[in-house]
C-alpha atoms as a PDB file:
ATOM      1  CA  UNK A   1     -13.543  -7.906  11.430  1.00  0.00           C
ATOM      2  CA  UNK A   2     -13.579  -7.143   7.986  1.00  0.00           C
ATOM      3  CA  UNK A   3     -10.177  -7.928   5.801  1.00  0.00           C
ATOM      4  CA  UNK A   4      -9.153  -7.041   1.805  1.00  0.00           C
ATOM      5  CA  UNK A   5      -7.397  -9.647   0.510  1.00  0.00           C
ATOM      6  CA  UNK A   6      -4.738  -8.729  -2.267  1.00  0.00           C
ATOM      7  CA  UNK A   7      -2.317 -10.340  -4.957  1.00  0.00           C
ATOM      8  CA  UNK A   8       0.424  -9.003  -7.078  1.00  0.00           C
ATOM      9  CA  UNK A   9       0.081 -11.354 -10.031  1.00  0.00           C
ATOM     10  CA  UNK A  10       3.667 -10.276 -12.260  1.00  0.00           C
ATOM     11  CA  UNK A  11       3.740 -11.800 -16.049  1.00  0.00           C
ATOM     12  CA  UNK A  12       6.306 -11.371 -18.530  1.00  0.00           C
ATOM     13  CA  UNK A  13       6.111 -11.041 -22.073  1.00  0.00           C
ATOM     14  CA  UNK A  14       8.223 -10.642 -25.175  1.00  0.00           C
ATOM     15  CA  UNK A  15       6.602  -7.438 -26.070  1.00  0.00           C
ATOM     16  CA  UNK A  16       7.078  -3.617 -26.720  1.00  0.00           C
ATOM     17  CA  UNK A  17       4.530  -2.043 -23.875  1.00  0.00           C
ATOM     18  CA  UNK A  18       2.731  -0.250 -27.551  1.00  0.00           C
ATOM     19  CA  UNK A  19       2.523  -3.956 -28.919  1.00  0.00           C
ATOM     20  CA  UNK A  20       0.902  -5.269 -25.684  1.00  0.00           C
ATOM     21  CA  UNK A  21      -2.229  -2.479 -25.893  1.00  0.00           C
ATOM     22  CA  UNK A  22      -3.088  -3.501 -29.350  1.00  0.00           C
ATOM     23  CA  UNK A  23      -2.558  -7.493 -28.424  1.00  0.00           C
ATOM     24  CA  UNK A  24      -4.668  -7.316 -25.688  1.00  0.00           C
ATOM     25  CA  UNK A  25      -7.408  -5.532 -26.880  1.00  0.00           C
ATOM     26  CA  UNK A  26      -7.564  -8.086 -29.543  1.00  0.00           C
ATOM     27  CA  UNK A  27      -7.353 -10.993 -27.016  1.00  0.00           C
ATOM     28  CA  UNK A  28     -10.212  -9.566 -25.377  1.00  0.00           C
ATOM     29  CA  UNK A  29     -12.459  -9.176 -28.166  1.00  0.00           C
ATOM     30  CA  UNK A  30     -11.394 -12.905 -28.771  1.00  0.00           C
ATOM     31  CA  UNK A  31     -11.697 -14.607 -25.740  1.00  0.00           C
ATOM     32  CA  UNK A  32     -15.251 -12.675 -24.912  1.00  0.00           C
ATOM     33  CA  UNK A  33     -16.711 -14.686 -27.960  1.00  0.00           C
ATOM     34  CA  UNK A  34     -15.206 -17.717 -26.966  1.00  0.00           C
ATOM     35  CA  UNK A  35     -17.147 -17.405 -23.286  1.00  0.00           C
ATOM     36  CA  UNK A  36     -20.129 -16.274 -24.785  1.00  0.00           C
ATOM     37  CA  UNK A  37     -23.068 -18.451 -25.628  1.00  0.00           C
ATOM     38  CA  UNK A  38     -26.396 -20.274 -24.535  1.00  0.00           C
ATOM     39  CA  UNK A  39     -27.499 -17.361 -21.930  1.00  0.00           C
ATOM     40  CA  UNK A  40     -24.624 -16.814 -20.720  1.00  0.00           C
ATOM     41  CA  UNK A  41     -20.978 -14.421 -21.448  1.00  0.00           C
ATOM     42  CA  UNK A  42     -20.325 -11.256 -22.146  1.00  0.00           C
ATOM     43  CA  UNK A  43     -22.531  -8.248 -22.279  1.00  0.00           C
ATOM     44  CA  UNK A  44     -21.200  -4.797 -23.685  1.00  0.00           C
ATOM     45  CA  UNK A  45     -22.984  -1.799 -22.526  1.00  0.00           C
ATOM     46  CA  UNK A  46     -20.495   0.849 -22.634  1.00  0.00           C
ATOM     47  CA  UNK A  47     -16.949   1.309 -24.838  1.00  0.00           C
ATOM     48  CA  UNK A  48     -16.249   5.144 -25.058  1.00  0.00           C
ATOM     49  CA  UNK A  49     -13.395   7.496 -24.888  1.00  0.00           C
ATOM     50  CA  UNK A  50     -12.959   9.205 -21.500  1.00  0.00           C
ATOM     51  CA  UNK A  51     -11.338  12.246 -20.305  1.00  0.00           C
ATOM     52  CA  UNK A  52     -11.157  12.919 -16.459  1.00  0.00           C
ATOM     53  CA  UNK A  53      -8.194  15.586 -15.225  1.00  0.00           C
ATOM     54  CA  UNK A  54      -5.656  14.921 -16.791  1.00  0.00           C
ATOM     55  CA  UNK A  55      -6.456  11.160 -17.745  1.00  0.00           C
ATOM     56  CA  UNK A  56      -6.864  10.312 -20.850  1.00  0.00           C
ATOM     57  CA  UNK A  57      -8.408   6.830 -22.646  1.00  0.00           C
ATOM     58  CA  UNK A  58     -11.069   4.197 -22.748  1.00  0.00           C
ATOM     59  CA  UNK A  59     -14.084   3.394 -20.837  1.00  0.00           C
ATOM     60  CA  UNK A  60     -16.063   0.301 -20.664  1.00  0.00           C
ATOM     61  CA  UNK A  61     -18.720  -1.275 -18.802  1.00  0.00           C
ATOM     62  CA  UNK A  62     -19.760  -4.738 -19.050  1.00  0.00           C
ATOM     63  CA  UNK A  63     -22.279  -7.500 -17.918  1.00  0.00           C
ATOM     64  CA  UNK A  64     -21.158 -10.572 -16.832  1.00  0.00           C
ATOM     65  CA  UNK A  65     -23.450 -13.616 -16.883  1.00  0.00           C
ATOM     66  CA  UNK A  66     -22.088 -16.652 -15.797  1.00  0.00           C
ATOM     67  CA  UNK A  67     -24.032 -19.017 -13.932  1.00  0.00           C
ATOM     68  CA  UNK A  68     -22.459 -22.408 -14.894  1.00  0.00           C
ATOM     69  CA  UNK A  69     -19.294 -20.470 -14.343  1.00  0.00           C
ATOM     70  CA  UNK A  70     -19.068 -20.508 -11.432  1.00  0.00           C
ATOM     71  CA  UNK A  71     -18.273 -23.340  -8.375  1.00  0.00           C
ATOM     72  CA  UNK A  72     -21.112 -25.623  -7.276  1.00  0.00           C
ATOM     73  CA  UNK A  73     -21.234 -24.445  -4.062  1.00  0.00           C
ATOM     74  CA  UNK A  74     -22.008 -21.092  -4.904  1.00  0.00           C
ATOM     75  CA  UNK A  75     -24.845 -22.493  -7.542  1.00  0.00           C
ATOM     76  CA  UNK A  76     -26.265 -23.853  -4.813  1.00  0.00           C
ATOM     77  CA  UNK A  77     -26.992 -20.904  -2.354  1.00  0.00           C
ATOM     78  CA  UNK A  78     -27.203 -18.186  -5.384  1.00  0.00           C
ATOM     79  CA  UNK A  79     -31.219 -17.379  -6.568  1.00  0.00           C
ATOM     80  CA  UNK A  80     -31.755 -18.152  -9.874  1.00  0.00           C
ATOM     81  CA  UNK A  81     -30.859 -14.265 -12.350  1.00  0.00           C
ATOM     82  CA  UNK A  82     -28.314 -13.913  -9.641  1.00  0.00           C
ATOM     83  CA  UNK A  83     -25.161 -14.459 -10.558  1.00  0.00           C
ATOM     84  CA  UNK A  84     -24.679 -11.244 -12.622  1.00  0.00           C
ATOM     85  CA  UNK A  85     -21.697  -8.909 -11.998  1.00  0.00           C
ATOM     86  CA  UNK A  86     -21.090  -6.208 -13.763  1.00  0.00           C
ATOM     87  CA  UNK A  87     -17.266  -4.889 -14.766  1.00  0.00           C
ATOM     88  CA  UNK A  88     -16.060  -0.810 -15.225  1.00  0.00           C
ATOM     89  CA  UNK A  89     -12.960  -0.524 -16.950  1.00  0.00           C
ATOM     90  CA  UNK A  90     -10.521   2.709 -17.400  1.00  0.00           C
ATOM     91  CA  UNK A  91      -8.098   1.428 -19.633  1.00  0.00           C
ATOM     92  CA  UNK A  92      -5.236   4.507 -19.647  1.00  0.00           C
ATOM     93  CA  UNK A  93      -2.353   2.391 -20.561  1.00  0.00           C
ATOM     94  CA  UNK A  94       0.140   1.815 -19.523  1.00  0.00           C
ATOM     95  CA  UNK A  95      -2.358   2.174 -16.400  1.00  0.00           C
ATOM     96  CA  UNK A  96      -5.821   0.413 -16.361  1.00  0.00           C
ATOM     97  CA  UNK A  97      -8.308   0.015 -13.194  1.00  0.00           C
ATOM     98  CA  UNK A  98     -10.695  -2.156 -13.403  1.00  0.00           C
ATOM     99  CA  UNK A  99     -13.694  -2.832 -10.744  1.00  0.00           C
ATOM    100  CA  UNK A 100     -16.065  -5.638 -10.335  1.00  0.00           C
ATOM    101  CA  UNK A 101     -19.643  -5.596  -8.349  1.00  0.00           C
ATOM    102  CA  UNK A 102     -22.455  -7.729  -8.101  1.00  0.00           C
ATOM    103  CA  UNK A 103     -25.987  -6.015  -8.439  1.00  0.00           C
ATOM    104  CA  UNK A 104     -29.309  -6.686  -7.630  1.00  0.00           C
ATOM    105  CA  UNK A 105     -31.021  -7.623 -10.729  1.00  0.00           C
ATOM    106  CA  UNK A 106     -34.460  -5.441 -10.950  1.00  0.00           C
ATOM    107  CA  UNK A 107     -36.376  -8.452 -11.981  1.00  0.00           C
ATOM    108  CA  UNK A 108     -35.920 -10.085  -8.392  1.00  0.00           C
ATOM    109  CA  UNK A 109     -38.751  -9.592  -5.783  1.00  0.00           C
ATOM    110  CA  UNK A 110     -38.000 -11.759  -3.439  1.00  0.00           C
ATOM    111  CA  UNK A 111     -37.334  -9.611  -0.244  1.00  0.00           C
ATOM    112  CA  UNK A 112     -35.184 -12.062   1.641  1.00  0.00           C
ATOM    113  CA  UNK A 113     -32.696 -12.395  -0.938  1.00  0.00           C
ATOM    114  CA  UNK A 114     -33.339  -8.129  -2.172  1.00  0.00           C
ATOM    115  CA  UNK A 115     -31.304  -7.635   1.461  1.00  0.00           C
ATOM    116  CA  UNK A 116     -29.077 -10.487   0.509  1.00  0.00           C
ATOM    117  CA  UNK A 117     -28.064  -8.732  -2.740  1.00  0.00           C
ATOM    118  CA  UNK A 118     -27.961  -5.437  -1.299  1.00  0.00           C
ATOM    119  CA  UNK A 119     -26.192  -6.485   1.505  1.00  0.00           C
ATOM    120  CA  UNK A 120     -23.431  -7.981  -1.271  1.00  0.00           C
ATOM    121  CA  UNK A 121     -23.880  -4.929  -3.181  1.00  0.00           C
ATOM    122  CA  UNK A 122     -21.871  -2.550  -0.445  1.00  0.00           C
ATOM    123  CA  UNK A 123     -19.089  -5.011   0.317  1.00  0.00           C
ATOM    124  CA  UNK A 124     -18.231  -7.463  -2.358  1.00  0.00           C
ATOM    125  CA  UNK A 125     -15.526  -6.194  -4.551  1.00  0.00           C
ATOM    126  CA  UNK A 126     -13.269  -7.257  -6.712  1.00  0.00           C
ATOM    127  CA  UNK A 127     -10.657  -4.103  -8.234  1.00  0.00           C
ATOM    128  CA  UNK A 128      -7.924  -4.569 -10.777  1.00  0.00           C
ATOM    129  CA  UNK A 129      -5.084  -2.008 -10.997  1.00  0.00           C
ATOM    130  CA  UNK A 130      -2.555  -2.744 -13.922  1.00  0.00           C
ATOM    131  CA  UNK A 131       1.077  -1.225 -14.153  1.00  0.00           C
ATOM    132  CA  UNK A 132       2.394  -2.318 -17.691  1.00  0.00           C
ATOM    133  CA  UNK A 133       6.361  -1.429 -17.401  1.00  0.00           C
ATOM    134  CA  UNK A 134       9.532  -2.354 -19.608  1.00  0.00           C
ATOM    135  CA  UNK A 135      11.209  -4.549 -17.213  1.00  0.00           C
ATOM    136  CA  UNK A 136      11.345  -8.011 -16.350  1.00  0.00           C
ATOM    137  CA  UNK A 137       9.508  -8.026 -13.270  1.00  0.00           C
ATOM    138  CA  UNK A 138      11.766  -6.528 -11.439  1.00  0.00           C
ATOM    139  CA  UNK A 139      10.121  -2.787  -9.986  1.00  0.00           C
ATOM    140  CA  UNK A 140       9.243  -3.327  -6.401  1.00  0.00           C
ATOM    141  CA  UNK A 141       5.805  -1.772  -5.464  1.00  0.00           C
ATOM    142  CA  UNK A 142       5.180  -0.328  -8.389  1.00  0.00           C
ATOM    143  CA  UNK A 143       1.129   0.620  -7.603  1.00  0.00           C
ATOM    144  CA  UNK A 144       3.065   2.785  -4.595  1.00  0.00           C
ATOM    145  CA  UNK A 145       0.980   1.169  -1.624  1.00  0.00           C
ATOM    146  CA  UNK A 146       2.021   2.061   1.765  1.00  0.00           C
ATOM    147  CA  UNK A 147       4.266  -0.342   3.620  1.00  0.00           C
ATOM    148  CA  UNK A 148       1.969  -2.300   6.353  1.00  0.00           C
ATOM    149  CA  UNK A 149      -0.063  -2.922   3.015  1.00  0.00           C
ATOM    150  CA  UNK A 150       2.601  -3.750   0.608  1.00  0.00           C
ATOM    151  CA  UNK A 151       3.773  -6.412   3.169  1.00  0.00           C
ATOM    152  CA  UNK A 152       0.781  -8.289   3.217  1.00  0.00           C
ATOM    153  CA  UNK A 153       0.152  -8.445  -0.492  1.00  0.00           C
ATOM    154  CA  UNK A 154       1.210 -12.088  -1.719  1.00  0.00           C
ATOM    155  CA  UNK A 155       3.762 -11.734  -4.916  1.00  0.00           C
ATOM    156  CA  UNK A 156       2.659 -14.604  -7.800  1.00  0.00           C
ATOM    157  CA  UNK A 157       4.947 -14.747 -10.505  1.00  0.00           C
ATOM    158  CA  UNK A 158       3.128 -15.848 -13.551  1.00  0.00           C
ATOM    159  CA  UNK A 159       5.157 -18.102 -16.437  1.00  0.00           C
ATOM    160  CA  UNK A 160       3.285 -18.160 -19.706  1.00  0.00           C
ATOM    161  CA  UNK A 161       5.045 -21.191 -20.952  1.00  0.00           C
ATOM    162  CA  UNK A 162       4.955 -23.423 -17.359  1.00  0.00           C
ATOM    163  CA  UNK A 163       2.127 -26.263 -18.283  1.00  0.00           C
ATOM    164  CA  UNK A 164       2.257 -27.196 -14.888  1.00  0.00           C
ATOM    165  CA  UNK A 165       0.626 -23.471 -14.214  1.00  0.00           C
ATOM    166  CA  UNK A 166      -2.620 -24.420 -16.228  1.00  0.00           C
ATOM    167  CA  UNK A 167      -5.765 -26.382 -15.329  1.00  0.00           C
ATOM    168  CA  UNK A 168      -5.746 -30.007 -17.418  1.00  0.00           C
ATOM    169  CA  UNK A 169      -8.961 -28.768 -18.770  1.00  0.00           C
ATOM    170  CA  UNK A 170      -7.814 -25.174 -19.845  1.00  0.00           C
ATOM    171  CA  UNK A 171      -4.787 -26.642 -21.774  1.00  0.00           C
ATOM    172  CA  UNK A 172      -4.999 -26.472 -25.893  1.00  0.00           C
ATOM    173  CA  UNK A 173      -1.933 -27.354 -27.644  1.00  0.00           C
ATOM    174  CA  UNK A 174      -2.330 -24.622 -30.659  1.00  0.00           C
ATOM    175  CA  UNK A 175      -2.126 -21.670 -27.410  1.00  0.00           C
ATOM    176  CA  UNK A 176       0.920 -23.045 -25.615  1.00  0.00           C
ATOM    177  CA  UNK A 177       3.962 -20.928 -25.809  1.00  0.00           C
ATOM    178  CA  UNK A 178       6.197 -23.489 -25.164  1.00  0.00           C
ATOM    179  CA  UNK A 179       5.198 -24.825 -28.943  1.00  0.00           C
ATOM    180  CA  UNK A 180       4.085 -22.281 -30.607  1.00  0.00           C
ATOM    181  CA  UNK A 181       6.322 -19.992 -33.211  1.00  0.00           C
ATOM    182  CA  UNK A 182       5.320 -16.897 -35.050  1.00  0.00           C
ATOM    183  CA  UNK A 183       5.368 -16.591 -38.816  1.00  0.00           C
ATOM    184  CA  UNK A 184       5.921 -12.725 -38.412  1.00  0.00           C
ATOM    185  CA  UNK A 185       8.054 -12.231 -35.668  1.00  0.00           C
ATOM    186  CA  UNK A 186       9.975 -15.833 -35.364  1.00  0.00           C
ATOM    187  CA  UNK A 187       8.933 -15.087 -31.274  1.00  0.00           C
ATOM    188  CA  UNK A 188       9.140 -18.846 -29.445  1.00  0.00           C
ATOM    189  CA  UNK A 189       8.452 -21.293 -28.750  1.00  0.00           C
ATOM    190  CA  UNK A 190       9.623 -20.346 -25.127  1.00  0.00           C
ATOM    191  CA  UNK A 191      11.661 -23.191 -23.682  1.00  0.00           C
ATOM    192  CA  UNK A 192      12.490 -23.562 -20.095  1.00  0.00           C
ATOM    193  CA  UNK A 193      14.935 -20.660 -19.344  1.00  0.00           C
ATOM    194  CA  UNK A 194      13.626 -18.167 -21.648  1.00  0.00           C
ATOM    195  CA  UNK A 195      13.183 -15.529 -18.876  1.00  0.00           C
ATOM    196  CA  UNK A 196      16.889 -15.794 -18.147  1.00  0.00           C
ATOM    197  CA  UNK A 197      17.356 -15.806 -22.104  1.00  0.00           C
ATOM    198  CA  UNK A 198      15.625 -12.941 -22.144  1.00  0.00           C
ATOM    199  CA  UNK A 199      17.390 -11.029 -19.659  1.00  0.00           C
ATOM    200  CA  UNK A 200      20.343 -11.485 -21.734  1.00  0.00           C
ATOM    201  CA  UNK A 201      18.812 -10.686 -25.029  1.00  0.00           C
ATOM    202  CA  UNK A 202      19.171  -6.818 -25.733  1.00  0.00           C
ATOM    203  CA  UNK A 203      17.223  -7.230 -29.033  1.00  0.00           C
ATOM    204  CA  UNK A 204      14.405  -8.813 -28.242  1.00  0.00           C
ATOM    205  CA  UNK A 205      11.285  -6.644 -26.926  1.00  0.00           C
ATOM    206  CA  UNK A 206      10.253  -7.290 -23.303  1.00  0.00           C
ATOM    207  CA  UNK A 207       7.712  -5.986 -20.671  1.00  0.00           C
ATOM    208  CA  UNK A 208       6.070  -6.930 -17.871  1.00  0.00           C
ATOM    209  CA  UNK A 209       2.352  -6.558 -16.510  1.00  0.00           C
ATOM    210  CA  UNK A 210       2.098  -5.468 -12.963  1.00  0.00           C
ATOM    211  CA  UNK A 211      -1.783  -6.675 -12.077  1.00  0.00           C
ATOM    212  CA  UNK A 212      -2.966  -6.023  -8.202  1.00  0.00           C
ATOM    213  CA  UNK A 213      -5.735  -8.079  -7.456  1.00  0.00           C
ATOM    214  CA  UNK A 214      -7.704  -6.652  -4.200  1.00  0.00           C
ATOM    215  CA  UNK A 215     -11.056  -8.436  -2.809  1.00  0.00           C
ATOM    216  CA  UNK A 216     -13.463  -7.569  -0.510  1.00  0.00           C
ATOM    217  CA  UNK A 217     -16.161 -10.068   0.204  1.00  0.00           C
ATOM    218  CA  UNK A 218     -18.391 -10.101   3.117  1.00  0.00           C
ATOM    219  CA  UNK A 219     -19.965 -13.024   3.817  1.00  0.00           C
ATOM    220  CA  UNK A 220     -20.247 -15.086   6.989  1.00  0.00           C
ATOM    221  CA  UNK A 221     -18.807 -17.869   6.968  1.00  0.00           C
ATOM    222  CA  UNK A 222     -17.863 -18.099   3.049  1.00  0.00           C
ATOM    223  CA  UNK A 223     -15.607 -15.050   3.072  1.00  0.00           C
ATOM    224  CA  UNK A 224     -12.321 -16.823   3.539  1.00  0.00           C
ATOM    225  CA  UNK A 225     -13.239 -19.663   1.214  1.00  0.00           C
ATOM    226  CA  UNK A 226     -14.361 -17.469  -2.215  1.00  0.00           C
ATOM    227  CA  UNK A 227     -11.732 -14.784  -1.379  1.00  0.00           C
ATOM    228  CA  UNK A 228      -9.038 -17.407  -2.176  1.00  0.00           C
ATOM    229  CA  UNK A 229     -11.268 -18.731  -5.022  1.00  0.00           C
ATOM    230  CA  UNK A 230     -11.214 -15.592  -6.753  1.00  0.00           C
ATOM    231  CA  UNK A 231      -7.736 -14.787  -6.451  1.00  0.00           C
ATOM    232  CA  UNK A 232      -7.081 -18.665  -7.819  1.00  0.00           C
ATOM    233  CA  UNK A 233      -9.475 -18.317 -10.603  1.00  0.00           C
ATOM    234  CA  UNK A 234      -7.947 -14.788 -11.383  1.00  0.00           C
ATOM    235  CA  UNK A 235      -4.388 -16.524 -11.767  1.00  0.00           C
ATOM    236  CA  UNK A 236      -6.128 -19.018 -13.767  1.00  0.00           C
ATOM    237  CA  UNK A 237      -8.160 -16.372 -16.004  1.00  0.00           C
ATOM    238  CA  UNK A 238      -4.531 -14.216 -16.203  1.00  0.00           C
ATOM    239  CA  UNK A 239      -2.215 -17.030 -17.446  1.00  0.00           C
ATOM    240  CA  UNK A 240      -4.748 -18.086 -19.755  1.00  0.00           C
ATOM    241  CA  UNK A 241      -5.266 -14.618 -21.599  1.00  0.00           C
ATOM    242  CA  UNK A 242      -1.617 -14.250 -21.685  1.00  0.00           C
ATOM    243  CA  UNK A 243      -0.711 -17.617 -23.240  1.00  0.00           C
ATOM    244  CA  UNK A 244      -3.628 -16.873 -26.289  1.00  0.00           C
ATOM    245  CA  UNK A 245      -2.266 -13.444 -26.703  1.00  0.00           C
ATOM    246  CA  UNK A 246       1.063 -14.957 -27.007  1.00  0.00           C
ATOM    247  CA  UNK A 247      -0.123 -17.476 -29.402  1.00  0.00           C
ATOM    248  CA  UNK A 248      -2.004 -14.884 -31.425  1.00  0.00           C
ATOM    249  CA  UNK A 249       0.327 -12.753 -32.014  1.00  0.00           C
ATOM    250  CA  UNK A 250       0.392 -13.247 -35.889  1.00  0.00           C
ATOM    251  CA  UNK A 251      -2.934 -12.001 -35.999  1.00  0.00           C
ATOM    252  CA  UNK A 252      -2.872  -9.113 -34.253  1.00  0.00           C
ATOM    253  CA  UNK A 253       0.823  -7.413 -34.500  1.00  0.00           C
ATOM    254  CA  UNK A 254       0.054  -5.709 -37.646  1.00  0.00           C
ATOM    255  CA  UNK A 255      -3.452  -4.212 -37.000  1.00  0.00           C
ATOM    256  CA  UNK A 256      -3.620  -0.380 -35.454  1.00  0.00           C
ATOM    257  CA  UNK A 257      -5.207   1.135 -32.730  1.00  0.00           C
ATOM    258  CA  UNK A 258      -8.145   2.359 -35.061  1.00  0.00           C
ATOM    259  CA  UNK A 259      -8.504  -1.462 -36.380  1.00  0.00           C
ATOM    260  CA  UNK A 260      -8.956  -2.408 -33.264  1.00  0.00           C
ATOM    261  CA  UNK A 261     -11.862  -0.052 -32.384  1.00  0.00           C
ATOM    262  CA  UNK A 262     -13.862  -0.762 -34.873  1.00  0.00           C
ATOM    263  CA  UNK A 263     -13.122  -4.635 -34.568  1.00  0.00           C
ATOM    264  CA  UNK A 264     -15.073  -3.690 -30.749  1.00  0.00           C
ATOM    265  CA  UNK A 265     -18.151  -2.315 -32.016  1.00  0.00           C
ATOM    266  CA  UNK A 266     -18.481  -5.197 -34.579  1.00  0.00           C
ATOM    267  CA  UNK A 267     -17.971  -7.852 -31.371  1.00  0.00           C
ATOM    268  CA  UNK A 268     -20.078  -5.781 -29.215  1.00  0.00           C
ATOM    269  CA  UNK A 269     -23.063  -6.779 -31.531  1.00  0.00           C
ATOM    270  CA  UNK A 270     -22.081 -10.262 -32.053  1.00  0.00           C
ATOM    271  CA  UNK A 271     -21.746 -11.008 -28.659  1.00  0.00           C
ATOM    272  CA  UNK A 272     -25.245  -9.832 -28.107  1.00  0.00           C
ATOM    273  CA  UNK A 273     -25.904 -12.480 -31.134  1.00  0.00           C
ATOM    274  CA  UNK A 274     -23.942 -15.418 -29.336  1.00  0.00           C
ATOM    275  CA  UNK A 275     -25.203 -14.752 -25.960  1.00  0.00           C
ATOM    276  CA  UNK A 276     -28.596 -15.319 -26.768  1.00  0.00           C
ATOM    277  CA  UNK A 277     -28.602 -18.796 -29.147  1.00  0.00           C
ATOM    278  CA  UNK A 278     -26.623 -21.639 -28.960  1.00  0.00           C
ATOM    279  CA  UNK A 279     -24.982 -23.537 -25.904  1.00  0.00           C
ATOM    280  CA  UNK A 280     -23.162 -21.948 -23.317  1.00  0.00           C
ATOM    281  CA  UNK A 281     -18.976 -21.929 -23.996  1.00  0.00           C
ATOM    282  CA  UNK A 282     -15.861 -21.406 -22.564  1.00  0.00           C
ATOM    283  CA  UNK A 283     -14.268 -21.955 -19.068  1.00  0.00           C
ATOM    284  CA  UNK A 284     -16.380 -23.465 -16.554  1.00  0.00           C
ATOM    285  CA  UNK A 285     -15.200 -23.521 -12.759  1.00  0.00           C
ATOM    286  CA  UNK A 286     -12.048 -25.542 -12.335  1.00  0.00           C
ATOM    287  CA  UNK A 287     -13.287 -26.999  -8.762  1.00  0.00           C
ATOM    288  CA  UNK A 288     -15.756 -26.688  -6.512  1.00  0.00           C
ATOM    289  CA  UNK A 289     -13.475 -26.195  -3.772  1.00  0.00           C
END
């Protein structure tokens, strides 16, 4: 029997919902060079305006390449030119969906493992629908899923400044919230009880992000075990972003929507630059459990 595993991963932030859509298009743009290098990252194919009924905003579609990024077990069953997945993203903030797939790379002949990919093709998932909403974490079921569903979604509430939430070898001292202060907007550091501080705080801007998590993987015998790696690593990837787009703040709260855009086309073509020279960067799989 086939199951969907989902998560409701809720994060906090001492931001104006406008504030966050310029931050974390930065932060994107930032982190995707820091992943990208020696074969492997981020590939942009697509970043476009979109238009569909009365949805409005902006379309992407990536290529993921990640080999060493991914656990050892998986390395060791996965073809080599497998491990390619490719992301489409409809960013119409405060909504965004996002949907990953893995896809049979042309260049593979192999007929064995052509049926294996196109077997993965049809049921491995992995789909990303964001509510961004001026509260504190507090709306119940706010993607409006029908109650049997609802009830088996597991609710992780993400802190941006808990160390104890971040993998020993994720953790940099000059993007932890808990330290870090802004120039511009004297923002942290975040101490303890700064969500309670916060709820207290009429002055100070405050959202939170609202990001369902829902995987499909079908697989026997490995479907349990990289469901619940995927929703770890997408915890780990989610509290990581959030704690450098905290941190960067000062460099992105005074650039506009149309600084931003053009800042994508110029990192579309230097990711294409990194990917191909150098040493491959960024995370690498926390565990190989």
């Amino acid at each position: 029997m086939m199951t969907v595993l989902s998560s409701l991963n809720v994060e906090i932030l001492l931001l104006l919902t406008f504030q966050y859509q310029v931050g974390q298009l930065y932060s994107v743009a930032e982190a995707s060079k820091n992943e990208t290098g020696g074969g492997e990252g981020i590939q942009v194919l697509i970043n476009e305006p979109y238009e569909k009924d009365d949805e409005k905003g902006q379309y992407t579609h990536k290529i993921y390449h990640l080999k060493s990024k991914v656990p050892g077990f998986v390395r060791m069953i996965a073809p080599e030119g497998s491990l390619v997945f490719h992301e489409k993203a409809w960013n119409a903030y405060p909504y965004c969906r996002t949907s990953r797939s893995h896809l049979v790379p042309r260049a593979v002949t192999v007929q064995g493992w052509s049926l294996m990919n196109e077997y993965m093709k049809d049921d491995f998932f992995i789909k990303i629908e964001t509510w961004h909403k001026p509260d504190l974490g507090t709306s119940e079921n706010v993607h409006n899923l029908d109650p049997n569903t609802w009830k088996s979604v597991e609710v992780v509430h993400i802190d941006i400044a808990d160390r104890t939430q971040v993998e020993p070898g994720d953790y940099k001292a000059d993007e932890d919230p808990a330290l870090f202060q802004s120039v511009k907007t004297k923002r942290g550091p975040l101490g303890p009880n700064w969500k309670k501080e916060l709820a207290t705080d009429e002055e100070c801007p405050k959202m939170c992000a609202y990001k369902l998590v829902t995987i499909k993987f079908k697989w026997w015998g490995l479907q349990n075990k990289v469901e619940n790696l995927i929703q770890k690593q997408e915890k780990r990837i989610f509290t990581n972003f959030h704690r450098q787009l905290f941190c960067w703040i000062d460099k992105w709260i005074d650039l506009t929507m149309e600084d931003i855009r053009r800042m994508e086309d110029e990192t579309q073509k230097e990711l294409e630059a990194l990917r191909n020279q150098g040493q491959v960067r960024g995370t690498s799989a926390a565990n190989d459990e």
